[in-house]
PDB file of N, CA and C in Angstrom:
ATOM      1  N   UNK A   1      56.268  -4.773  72.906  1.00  0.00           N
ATOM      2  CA  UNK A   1      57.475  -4.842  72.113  1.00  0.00           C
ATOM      3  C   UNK A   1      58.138  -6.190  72.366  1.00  0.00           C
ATOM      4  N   UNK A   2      58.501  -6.307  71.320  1.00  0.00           N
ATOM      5  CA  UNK A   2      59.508  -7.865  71.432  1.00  0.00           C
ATOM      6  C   UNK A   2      60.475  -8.217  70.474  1.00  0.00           C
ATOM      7  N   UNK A   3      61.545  -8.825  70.972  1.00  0.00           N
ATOM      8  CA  UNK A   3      62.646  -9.334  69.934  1.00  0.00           C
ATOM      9  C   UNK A   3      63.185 -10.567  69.532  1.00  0.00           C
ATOM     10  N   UNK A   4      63.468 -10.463  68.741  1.00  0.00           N
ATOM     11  CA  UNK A   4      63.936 -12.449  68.428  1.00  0.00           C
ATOM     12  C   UNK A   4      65.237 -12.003  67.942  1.00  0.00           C
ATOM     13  N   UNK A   5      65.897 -13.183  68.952  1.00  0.00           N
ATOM     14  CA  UNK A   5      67.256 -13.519  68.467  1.00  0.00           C
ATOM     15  C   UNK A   5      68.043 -14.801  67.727  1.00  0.00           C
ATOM     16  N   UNK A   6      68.592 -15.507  67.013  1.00  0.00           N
ATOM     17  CA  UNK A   6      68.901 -16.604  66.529  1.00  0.00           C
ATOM     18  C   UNK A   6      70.427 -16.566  67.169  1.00  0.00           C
ATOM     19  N   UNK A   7      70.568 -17.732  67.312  1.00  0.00           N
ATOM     20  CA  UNK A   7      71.797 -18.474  68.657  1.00  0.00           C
ATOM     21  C   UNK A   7      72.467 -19.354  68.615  1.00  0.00           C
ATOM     22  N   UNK A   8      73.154 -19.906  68.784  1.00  0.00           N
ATOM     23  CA  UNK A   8      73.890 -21.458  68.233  1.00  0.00           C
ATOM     24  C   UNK A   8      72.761 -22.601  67.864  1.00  0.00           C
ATOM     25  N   UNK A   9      72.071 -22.883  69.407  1.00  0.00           N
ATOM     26  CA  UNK A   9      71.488 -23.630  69.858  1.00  0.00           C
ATOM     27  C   UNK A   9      70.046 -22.984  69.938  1.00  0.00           C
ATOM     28  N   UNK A  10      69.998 -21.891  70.115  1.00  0.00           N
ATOM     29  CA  UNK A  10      68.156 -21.759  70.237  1.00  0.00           C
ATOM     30  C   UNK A  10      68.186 -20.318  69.197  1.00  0.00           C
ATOM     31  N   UNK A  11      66.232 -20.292  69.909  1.00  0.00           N
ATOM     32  CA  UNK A  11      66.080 -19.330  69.419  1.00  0.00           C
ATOM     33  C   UNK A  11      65.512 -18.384  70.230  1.00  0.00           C
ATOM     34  N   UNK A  12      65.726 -16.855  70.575  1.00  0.00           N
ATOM     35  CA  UNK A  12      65.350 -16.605  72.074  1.00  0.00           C
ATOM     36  C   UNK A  12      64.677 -14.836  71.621  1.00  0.00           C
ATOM     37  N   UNK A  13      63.439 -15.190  71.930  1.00  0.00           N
ATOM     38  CA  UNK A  13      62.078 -14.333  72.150  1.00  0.00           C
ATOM     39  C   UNK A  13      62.044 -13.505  73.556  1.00  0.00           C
ATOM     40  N   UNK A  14      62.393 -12.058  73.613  1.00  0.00           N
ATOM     41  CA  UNK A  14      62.255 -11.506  74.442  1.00  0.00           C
ATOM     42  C   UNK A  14      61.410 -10.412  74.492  1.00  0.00           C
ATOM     43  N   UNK A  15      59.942 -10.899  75.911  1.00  0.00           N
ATOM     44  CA  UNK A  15      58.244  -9.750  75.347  1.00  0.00           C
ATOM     45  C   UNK A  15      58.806  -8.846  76.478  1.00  0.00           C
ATOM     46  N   UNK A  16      58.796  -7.633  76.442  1.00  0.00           N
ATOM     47  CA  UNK A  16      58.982  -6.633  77.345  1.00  0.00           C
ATOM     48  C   UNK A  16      56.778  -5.833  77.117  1.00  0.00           C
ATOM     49  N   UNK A  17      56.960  -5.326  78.719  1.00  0.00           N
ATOM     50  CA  UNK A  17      55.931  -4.855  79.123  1.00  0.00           C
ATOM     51  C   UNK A  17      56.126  -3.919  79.302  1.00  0.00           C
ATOM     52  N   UNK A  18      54.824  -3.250  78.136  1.00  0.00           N
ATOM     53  CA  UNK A  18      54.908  -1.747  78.048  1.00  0.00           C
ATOM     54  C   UNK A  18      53.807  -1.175  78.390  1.00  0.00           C
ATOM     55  N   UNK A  19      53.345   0.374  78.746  1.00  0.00           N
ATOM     56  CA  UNK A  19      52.049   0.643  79.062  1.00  0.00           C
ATOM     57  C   UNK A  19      52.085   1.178  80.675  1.00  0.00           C
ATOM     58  N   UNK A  20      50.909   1.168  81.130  1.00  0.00           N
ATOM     59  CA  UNK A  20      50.598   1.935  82.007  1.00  0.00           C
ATOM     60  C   UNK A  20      51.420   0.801  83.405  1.00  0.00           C
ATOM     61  N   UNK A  21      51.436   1.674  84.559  1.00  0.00           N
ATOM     62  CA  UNK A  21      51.955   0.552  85.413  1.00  0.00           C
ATOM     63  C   UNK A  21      50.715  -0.222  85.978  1.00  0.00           C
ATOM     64  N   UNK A  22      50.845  -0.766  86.704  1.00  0.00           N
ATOM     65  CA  UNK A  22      52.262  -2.074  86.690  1.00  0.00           C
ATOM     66  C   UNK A  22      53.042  -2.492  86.030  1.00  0.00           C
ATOM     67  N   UNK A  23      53.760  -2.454  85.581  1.00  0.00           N
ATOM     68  CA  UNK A  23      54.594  -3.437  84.270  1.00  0.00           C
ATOM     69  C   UNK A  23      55.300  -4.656  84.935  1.00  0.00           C
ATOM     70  N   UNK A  24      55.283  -5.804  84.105  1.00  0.00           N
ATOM     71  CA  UNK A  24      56.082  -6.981  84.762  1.00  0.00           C
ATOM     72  C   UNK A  24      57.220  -6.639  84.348  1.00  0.00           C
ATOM     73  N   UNK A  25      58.038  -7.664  84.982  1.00  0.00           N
ATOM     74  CA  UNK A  25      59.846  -7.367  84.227  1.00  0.00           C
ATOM     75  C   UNK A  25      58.791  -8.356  82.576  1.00  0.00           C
ATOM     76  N   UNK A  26      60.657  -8.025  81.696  1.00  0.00           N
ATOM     77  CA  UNK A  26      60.787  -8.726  80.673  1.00  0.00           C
ATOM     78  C   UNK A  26      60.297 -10.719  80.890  1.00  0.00           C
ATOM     79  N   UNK A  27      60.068 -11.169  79.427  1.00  0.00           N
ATOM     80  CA  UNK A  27      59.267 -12.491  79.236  1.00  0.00           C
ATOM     81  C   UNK A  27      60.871 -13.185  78.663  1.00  0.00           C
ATOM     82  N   UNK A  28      61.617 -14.219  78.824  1.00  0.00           N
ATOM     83  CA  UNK A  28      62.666 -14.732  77.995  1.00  0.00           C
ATOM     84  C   UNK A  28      61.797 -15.987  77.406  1.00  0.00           C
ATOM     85  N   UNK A  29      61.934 -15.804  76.386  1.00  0.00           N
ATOM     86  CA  UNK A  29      61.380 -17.764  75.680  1.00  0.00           C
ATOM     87  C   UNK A  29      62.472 -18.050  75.065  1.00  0.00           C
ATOM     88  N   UNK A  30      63.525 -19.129  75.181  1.00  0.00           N
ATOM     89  CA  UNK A  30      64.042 -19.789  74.451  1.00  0.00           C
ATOM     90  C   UNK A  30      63.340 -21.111  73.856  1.00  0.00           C
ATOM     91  N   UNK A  31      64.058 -21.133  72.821  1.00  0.00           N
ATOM     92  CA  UNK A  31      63.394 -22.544  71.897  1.00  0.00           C
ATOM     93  C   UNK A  31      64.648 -23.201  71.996  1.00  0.00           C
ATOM     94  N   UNK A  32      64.805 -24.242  72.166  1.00  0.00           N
ATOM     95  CA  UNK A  32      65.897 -25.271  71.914  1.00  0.00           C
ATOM     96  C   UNK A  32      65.111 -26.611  71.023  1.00  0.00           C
ATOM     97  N   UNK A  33      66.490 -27.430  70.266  1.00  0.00           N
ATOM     98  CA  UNK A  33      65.519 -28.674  69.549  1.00  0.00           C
ATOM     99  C   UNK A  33      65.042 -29.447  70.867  1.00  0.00           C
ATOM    100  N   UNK A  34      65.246 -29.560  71.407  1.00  0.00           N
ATOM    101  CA  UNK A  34      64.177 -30.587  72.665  1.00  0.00           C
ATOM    102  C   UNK A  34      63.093 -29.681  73.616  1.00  0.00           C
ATOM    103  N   UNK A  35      63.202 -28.729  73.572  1.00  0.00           N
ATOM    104  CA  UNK A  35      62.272 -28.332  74.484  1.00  0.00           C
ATOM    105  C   UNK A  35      62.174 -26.406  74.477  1.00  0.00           C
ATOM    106  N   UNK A  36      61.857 -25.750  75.272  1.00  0.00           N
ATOM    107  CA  UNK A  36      61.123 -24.611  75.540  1.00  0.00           C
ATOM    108  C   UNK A  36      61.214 -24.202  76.978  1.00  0.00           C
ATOM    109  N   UNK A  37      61.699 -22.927  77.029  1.00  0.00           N
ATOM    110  CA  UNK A  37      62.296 -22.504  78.513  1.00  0.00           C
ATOM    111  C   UNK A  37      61.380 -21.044  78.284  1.00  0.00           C
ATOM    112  N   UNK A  38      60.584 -20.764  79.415  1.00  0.00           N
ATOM    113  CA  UNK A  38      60.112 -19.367  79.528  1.00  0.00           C
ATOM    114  C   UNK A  38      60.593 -18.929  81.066  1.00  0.00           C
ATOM    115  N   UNK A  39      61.373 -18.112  81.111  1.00  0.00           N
ATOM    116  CA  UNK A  39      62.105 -17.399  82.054  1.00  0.00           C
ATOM    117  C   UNK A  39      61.595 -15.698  82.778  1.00  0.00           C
ATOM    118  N   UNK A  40      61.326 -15.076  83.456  1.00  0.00           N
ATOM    119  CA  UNK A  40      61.289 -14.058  83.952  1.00  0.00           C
ATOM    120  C   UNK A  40      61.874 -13.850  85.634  1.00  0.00           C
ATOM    121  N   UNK A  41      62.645 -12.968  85.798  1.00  0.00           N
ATOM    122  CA  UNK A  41      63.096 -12.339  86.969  1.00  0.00           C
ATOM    123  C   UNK A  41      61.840 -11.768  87.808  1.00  0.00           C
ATOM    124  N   UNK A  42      62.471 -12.203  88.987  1.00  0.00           N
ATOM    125  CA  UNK A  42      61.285 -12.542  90.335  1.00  0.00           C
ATOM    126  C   UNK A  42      62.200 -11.336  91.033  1.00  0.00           C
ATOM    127  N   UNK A  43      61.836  -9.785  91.281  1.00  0.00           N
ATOM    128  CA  UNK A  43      62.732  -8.628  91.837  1.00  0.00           C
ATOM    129  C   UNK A  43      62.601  -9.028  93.236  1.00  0.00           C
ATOM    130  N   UNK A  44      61.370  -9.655  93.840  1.00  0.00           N
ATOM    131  CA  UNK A  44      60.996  -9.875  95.193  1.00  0.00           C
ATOM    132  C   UNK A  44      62.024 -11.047  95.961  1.00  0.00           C
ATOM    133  N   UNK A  45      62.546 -11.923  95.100  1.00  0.00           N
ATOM    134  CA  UNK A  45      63.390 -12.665  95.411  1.00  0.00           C
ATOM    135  C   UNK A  45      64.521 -12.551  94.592  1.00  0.00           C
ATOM    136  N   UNK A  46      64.936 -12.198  94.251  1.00  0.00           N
ATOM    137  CA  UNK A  46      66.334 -11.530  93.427  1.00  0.00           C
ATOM    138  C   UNK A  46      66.725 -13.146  92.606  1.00  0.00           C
ATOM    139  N   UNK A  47      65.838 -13.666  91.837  1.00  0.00           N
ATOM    140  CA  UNK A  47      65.918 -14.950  90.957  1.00  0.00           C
ATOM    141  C   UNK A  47      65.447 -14.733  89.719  1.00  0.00           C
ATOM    142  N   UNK A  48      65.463 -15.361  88.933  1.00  0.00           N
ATOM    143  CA  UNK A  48      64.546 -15.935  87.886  1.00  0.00           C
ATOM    144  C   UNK A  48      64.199 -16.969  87.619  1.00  0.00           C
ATOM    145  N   UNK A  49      63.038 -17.181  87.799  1.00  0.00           N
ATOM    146  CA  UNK A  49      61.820 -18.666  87.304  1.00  0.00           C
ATOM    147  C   UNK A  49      62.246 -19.009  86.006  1.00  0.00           C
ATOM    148  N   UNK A  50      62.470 -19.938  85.876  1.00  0.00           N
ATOM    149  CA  UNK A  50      61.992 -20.870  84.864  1.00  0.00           C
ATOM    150  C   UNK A  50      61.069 -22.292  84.823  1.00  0.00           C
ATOM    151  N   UNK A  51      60.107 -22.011  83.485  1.00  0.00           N
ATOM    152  CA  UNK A  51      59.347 -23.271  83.358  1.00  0.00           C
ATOM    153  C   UNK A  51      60.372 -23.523  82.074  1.00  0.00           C
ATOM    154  N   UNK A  52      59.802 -25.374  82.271  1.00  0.00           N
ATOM    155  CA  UNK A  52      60.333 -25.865  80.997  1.00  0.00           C
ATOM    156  C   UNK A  52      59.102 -26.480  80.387  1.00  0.00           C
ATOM    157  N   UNK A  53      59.264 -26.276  78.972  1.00  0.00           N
ATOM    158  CA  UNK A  53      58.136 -27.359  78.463  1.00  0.00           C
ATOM    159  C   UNK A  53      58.589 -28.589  77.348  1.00  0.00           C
ATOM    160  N   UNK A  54      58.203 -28.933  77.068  1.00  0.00           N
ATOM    161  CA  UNK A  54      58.403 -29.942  76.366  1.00  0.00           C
ATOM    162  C   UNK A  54      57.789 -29.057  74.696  1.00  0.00           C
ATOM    163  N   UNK A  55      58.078 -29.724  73.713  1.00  0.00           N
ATOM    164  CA  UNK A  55      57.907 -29.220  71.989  1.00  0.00           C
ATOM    165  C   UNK A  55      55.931 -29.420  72.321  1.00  0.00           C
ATOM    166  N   UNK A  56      55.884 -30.535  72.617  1.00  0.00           N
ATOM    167  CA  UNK A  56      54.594 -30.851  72.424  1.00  0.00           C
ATOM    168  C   UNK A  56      53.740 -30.085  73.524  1.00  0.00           C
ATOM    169  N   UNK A  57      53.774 -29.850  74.554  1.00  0.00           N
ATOM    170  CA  UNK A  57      53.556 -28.819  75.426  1.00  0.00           C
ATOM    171  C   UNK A  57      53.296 -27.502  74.519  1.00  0.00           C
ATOM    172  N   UNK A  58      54.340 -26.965  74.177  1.00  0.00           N
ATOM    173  CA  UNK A  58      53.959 -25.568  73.984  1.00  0.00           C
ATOM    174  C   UNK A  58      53.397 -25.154  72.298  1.00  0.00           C
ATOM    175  N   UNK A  59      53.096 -26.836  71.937  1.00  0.00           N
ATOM    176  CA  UNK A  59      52.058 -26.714  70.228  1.00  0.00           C
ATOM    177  C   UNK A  59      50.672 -26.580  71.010  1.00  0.00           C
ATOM    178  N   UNK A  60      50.772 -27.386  72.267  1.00  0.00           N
ATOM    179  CA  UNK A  60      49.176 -26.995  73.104  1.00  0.00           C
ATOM    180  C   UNK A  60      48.547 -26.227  73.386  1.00  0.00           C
ATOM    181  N   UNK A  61      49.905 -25.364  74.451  1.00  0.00           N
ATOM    182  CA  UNK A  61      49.619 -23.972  74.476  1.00  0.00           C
ATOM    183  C   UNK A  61      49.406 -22.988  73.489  1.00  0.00           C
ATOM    184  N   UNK A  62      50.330 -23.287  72.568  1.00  0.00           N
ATOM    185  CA  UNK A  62      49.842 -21.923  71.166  1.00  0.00           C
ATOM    186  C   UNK A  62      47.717 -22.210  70.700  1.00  0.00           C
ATOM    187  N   UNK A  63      47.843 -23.219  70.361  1.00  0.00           N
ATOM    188  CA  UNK A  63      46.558 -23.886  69.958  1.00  0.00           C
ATOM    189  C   UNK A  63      45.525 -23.798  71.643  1.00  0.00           C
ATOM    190  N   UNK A  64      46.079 -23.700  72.257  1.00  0.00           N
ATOM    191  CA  UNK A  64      44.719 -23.300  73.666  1.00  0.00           C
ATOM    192  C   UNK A  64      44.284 -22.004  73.931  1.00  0.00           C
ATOM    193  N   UNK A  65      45.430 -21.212  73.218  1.00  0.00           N
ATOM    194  CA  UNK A  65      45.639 -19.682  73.592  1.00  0.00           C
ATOM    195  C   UNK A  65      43.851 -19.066  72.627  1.00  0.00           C
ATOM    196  N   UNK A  66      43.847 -19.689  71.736  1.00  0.00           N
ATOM    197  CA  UNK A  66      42.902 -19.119  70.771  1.00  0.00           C
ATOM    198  C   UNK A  66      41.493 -20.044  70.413  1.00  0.00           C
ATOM    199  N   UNK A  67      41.258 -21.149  71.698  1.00  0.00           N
ATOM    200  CA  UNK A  67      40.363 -22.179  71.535  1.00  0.00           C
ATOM    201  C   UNK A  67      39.463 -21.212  72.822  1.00  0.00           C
ATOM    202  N   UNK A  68      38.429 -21.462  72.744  1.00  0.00           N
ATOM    203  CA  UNK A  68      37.271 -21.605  73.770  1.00  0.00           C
ATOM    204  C   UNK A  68      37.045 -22.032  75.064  1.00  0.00           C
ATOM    205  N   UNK A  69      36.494 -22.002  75.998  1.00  0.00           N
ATOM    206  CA  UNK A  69      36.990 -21.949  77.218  1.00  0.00           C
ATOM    207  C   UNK A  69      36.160 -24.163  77.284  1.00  0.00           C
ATOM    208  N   UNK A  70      36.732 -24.788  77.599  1.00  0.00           N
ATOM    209  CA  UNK A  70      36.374 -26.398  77.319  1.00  0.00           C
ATOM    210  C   UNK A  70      37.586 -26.687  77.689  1.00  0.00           C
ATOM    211  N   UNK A  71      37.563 -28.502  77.367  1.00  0.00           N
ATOM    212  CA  UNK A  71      38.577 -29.048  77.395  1.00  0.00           C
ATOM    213  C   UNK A  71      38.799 -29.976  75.916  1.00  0.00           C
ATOM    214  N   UNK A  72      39.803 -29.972  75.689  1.00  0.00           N
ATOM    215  CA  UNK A  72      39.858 -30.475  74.664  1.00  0.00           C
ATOM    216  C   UNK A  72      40.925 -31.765  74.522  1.00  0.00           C
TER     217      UNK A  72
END
């Protein structure tokens, strides 16, 4: 399951994990015009991670997700 929200400034994608356990916590993706934040809460350390990526970064990742195992 997942939701999209529209925001001043971004746009924010939240994947929740469903199914048998284990389940992770929730996925946050914000989109901002400069860049890309994927966020999830760490329960073991009472935080949440964030990576940042860059626009061009995460056109890579979409396009690596569904390429062949190589380098390209």
């Amino acid at each position: 399951m997942f939701s999209i929200e529209h925001e001043f400034d971004t746009t924010v994608i939240t994947l929740v994990d469903e199914g048998t356990t284990p389940l992770q916590e929730d996925v946050i993706v914000n989109g901002f015009e400069e860049c890309i934040t994927v966020q999830q809460y760490d329960h073991r350390h009472d935080c949440m991670h964030i990576v940042t990526l860059s626009t061009a970064q995460m056109h890579g990742l979409v396009a690596a997700i569904s390429l062949l195992e190589g380098v390209y």
